[in-house]
Protein backbone atom coordinates (compact mmCIF):
# COMPACT_ATOMS: atom_id res chain seq x y z
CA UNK A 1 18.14 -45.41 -16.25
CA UNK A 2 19.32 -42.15 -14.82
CA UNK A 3 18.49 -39.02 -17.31
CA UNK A 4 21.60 -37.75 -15.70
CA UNK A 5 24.87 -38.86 -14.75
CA UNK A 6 27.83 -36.95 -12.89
CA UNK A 7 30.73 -38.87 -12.86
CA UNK A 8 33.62 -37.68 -11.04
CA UNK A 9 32.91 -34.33 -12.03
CA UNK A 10 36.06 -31.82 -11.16
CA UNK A 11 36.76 -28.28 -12.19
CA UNK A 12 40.28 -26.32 -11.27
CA UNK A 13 41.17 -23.10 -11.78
CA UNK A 14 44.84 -22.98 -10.81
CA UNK A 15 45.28 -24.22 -7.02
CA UNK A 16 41.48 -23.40 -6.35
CA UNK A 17 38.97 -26.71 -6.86
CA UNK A 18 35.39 -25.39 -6.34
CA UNK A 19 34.75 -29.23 -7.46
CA UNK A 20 36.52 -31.71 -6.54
CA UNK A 21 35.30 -35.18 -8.17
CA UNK A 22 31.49 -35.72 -7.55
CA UNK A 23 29.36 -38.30 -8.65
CA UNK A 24 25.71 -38.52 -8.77
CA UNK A 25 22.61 -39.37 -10.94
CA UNK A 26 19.21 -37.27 -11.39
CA UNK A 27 16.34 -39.62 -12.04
CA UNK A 28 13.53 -38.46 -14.37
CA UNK A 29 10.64 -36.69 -13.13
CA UNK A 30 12.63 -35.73 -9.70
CA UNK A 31 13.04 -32.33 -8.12
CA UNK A 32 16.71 -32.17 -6.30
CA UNK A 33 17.77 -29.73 -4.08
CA UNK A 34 21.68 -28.82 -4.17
CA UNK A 35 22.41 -27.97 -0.95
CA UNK A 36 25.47 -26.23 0.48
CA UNK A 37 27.25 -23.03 1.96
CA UNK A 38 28.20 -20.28 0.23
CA UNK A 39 31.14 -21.39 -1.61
CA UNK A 40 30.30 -25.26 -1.55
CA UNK A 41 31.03 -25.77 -5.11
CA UNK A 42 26.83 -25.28 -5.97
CA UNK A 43 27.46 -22.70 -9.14
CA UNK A 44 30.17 -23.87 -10.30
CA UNK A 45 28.56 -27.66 -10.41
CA UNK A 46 25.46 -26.23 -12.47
CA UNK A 47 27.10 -24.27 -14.91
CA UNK A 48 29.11 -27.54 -15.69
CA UNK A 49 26.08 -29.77 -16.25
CA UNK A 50 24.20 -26.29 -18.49
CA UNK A 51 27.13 -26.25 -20.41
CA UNK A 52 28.75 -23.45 -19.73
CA UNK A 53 31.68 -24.49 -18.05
CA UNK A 54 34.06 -27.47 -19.17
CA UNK A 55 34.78 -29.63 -16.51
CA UNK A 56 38.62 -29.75 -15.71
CA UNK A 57 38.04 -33.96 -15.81
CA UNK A 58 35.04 -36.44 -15.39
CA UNK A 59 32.17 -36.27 -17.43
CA UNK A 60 28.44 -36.21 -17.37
CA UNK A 61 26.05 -38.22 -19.88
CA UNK A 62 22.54 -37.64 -20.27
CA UNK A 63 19.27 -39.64 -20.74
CA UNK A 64 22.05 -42.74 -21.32
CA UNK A 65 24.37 -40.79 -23.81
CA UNK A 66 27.55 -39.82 -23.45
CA UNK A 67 29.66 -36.31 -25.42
CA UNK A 68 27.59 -34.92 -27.88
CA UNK A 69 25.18 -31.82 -27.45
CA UNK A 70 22.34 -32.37 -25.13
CA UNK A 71 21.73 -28.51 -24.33
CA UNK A 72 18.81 -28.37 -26.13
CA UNK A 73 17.23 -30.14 -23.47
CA UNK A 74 18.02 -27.80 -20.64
CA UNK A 75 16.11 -25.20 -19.14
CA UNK A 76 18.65 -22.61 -17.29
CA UNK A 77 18.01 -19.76 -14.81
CA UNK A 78 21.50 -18.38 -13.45
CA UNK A 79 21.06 -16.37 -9.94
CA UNK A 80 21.12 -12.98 -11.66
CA UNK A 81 19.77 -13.48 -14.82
CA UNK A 82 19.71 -10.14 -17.00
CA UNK A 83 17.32 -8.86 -19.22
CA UNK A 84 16.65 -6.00 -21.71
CA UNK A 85 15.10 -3.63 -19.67
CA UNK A 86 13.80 -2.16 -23.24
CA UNK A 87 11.77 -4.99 -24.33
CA UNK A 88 8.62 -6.45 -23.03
CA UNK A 89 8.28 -9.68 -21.52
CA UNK A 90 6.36 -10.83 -24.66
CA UNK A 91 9.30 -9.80 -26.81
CA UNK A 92 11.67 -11.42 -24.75
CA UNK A 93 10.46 -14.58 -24.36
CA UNK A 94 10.08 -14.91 -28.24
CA UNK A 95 13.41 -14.14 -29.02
CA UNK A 96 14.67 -16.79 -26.20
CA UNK A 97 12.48 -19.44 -28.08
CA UNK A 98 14.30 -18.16 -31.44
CA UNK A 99 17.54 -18.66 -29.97
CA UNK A 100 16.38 -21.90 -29.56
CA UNK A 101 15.89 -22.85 -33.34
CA UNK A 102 11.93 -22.44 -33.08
CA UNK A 103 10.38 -20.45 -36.24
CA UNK A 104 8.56 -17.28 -35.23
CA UNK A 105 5.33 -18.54 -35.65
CA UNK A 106 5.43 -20.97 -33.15
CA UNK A 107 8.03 -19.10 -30.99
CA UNK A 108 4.84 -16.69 -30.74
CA UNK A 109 2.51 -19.14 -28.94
CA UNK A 110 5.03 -20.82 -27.12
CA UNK A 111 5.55 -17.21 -25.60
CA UNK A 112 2.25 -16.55 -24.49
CA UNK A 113 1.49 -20.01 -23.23
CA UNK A 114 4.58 -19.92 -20.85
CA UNK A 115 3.79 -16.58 -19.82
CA UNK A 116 0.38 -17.23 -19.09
CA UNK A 117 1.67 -20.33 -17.37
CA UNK A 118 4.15 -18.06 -15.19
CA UNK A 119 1.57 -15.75 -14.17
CA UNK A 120 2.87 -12.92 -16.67
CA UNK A 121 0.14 -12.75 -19.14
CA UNK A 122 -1.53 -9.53 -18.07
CA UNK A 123 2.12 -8.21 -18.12
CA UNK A 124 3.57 -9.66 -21.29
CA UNK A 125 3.43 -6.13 -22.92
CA UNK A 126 5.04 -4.10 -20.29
CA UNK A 127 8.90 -3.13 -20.42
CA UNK A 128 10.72 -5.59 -18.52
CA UNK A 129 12.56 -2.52 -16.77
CA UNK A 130 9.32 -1.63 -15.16
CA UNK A 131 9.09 -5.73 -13.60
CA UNK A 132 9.44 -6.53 -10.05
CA UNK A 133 12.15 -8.55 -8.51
CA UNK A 134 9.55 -11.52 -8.18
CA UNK A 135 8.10 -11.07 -12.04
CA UNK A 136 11.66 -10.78 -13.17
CA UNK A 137 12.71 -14.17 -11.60
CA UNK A 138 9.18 -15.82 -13.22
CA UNK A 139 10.25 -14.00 -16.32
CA UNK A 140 13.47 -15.52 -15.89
CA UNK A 141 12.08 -18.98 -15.20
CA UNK A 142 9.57 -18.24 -18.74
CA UNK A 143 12.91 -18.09 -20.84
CA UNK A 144 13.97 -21.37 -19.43
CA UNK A 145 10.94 -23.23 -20.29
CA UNK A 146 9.54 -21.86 -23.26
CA UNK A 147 11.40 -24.35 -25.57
CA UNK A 148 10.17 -27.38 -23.02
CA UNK A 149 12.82 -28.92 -21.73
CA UNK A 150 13.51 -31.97 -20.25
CA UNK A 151 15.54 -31.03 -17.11
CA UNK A 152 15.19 -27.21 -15.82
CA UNK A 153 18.38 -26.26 -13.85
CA UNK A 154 18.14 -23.48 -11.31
CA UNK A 155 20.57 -21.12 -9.36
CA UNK A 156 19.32 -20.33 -6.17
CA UNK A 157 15.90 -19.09 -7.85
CA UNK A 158 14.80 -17.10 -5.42
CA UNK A 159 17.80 -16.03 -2.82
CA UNK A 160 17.36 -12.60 -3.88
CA UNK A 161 13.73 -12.42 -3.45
CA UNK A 162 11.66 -10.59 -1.25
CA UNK A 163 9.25 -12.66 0.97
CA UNK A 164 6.57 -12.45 -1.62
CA UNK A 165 8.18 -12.76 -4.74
CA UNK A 166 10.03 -16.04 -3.15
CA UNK A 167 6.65 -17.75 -2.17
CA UNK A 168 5.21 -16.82 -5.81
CA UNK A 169 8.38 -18.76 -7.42
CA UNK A 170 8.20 -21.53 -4.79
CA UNK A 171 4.61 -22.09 -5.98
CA UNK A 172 5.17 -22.03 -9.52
CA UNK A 173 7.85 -24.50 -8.84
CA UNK A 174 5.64 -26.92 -7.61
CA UNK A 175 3.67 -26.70 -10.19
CA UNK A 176 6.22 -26.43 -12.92
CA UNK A 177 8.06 -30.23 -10.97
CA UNK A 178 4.44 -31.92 -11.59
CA UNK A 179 6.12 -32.47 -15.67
CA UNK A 180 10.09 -31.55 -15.42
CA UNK A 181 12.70 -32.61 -13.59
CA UNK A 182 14.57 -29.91 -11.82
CA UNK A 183 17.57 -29.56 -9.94
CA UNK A 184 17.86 -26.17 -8.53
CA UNK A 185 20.59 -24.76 -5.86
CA UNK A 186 20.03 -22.83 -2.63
CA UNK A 187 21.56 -22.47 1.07
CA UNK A 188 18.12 -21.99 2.35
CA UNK A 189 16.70 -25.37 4.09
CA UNK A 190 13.25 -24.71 3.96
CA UNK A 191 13.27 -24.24 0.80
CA UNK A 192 14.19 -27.77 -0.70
CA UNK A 193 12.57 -29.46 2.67
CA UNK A 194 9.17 -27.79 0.97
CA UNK A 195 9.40 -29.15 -2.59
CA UNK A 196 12.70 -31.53 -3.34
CA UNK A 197 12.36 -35.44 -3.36
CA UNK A 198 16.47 -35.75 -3.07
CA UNK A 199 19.22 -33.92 -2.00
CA UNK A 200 23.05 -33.34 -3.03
CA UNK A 201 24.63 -31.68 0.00
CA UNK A 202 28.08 -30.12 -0.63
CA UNK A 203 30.89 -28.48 1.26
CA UNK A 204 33.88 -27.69 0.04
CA UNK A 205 33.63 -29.06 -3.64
CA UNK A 206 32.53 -32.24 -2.31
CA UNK A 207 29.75 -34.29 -1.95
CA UNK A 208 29.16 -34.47 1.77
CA UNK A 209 25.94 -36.34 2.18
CA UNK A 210 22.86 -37.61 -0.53
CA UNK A 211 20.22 -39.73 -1.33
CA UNK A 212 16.26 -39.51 -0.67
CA UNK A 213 15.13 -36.41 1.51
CA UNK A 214 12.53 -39.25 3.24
CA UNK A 215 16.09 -41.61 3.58
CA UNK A 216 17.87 -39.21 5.11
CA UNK A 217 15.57 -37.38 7.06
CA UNK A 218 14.55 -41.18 8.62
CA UNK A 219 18.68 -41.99 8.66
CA UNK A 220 19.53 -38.87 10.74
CA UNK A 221 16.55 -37.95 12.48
CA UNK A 222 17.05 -37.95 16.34
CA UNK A 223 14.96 -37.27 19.33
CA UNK A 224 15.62 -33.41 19.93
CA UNK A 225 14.14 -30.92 22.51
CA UNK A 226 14.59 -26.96 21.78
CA UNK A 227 14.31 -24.39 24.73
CA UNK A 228 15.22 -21.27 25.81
CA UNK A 229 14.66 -19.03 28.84
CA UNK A 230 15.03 -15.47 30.10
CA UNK A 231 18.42 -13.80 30.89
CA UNK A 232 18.36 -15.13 34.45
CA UNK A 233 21.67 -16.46 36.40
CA UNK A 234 19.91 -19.20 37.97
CA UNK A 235 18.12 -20.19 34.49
CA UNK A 236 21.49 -19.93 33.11
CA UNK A 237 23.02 -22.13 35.45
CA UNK A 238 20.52 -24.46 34.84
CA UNK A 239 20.93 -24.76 31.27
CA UNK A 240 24.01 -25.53 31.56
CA UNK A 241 23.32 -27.97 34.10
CA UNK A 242 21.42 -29.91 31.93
CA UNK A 243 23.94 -30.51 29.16
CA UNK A 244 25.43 -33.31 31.97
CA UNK A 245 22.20 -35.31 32.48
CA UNK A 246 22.04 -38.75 31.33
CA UNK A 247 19.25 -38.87 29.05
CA UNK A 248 21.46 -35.99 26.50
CA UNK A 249 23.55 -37.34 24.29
CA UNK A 250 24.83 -33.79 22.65
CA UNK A 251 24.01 -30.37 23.59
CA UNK A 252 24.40 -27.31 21.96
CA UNK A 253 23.96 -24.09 24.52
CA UNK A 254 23.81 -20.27 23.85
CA UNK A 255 22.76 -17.23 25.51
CA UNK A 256 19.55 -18.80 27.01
CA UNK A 257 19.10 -21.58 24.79
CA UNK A 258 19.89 -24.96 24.59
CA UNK A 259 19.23 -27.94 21.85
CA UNK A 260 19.25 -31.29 23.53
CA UNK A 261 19.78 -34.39 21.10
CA UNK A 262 17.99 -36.98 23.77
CA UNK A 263 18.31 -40.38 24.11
CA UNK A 264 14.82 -40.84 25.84
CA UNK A 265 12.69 -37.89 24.94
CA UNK A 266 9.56 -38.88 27.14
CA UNK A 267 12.15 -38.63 30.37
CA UNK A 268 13.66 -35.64 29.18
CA UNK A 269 10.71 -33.64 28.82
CA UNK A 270 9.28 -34.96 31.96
CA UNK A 271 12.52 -34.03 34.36
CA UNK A 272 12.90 -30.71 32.11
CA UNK A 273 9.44 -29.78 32.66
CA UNK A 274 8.75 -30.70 36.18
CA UNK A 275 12.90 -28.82 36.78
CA UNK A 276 11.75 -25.51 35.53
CA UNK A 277 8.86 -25.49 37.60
CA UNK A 278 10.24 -26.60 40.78
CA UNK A 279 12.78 -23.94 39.98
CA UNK A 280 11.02 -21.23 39.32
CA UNK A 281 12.91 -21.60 36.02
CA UNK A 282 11.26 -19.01 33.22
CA UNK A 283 10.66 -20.73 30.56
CA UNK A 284 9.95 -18.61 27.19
CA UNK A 285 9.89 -21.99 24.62
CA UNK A 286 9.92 -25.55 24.99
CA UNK A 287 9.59 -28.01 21.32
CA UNK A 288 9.93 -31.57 22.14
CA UNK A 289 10.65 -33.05 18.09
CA UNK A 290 13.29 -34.84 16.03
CA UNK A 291 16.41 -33.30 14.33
CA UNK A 292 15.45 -31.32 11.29
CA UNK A 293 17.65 -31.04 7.58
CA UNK A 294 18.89 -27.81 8.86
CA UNK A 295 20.75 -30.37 11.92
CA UNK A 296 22.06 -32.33 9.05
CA UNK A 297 23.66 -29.43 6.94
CA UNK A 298 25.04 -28.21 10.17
CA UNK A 299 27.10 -31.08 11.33
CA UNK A 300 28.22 -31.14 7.41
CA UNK A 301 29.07 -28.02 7.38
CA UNK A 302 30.74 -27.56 10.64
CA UNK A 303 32.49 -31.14 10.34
């Protein structure tokens, strides 16, 4: 049994539809990845399922229930969470746990465990206005677990991050999907290819593609080669040229570069290979591989 279920879930707000009547269940101990554009619907989806929004029709039942309250079972992090910069972390996170309904006693050592657990223990007495981007977000991320929940939603967790502070939260995130299920939103592929085990990709408020990241990856995977050359007429010709042969099946060609979905990749790296050199062609990359998730949100998005 699903611990969630989104059943055609719409929202309206006059003659905008951000969602437009998606389904989909979240099985138990799963990390998903909701995947779309900016604008896709991605927000406005999460804050429907946390709570915070009242879908316009549909409805969503967890762990096999349907109406009542089931918020105490959700984690939350919202893409810009705020904080008071005049607290410390330590005196945050307890007051998130009372909010909560736990007694201050145990609200205490639920604190420093999460911290600890966040990597924010040697910081939990500092004033959160003196945090980082990157120990804000794991601050952020503290809150949402401290009262353990069952199912941590995220908001692109780390879009705002600099390269640091967005591998520190992608590693506690692996860690943190070893014991909750998450579903957590970005626009950035790498990100869910490197921890999800599903994916919900929307465009345009709906549902445009899901399932298993292995299912789909193996569904739309296709023999691909990548290249690109120097600035030269005759190389540019060339690539060009090679959009007509008969072992590419679709072609996508820009300012000394070309992606070749290939029928026969053996053949096509043979004739490409043995072309540049007979050519003279300069060659600057060549990747013989298959199509990646990043091809698969693209011909969503641009469909």
């Amino acid at each position: 049994m699903p611990l969630l279920t989104a059943a055609n879930l719409r929202k309206v707000y006059g003659r905008h539809i951000p969602v437009d009547g998606i389904s989909f269940d979240v099985e138990a101990g799963r990390c998903v990845a909701l995947l779309g554009p900016n604008g896709a619907g991605k927000t406005t989806t999460l804050r429907m399922l946390a709570g915070l929004l009242k879908p316009s029709s549909g409805s969503i039942s967890f762990d096999g229930g349907t109406g009542g309250n089931y918020r105490s079972a959700l984690g939350y992090l919202p893409q810009s969470p705020a904080f008071y910069g005049w607290m410390s972390g330590q005196e945050y996170i307890v007051f998130a746990a009372k909010l909560c309904g736990i007694a201050s006693a145990e609200a205490a050592g639920l604190a420093a465990d999460v911290l600890e657990r966040v990597g924010l223990r040697d910081d939990a007495r500092r004033k959160i206005a003196g945090y980082s981007g990157g120990m804000k977000q794991r601050l952020g991320l503290a809150q949402a677990l401290v009262h353990r929940p069952r199912l941590l939603l995220l908001d692109e967790p780390v879009s705002a991050l600099d390269p640091i502070g967005r591998r520190e939260v992608m590693e506690l995130l692996r860690k943190i999907r070893e014991e909750t299920t998450i579903i957590f939103s970005t626009h950035v592929l790498h990100d869910a290819d490197e921890i999800c085990d599903d994916i919900i990709l929307m465009n345009h408020g709906l549902i445009a593609e899901q399932g298993a990241l292995s299912r789909l990856r193996s569904q739309y995977s296709l023999p691909v080669i990548r290249l690109s050359t120097e600035l030269d007429v005759k190389a540019l010709i060339w690539l060009e040229d090679l959009a007509n042969r008969s072992f590419v099946e679709q072609s996508i060609i820009s300012s000394g570069s070309a992606t070749l979905n290939v029928s026969d990749v053996e053949l096509a790296r043979r004739t490409i290979l043995q072309e540049a050199g007979s050519l003279g062609i300069p060659l600057l990359q060549f990747e013989a591989g298959s199509s990646t998730l990043e091809d698969l949100f693209m011909k969503v998005v641009e469909a």
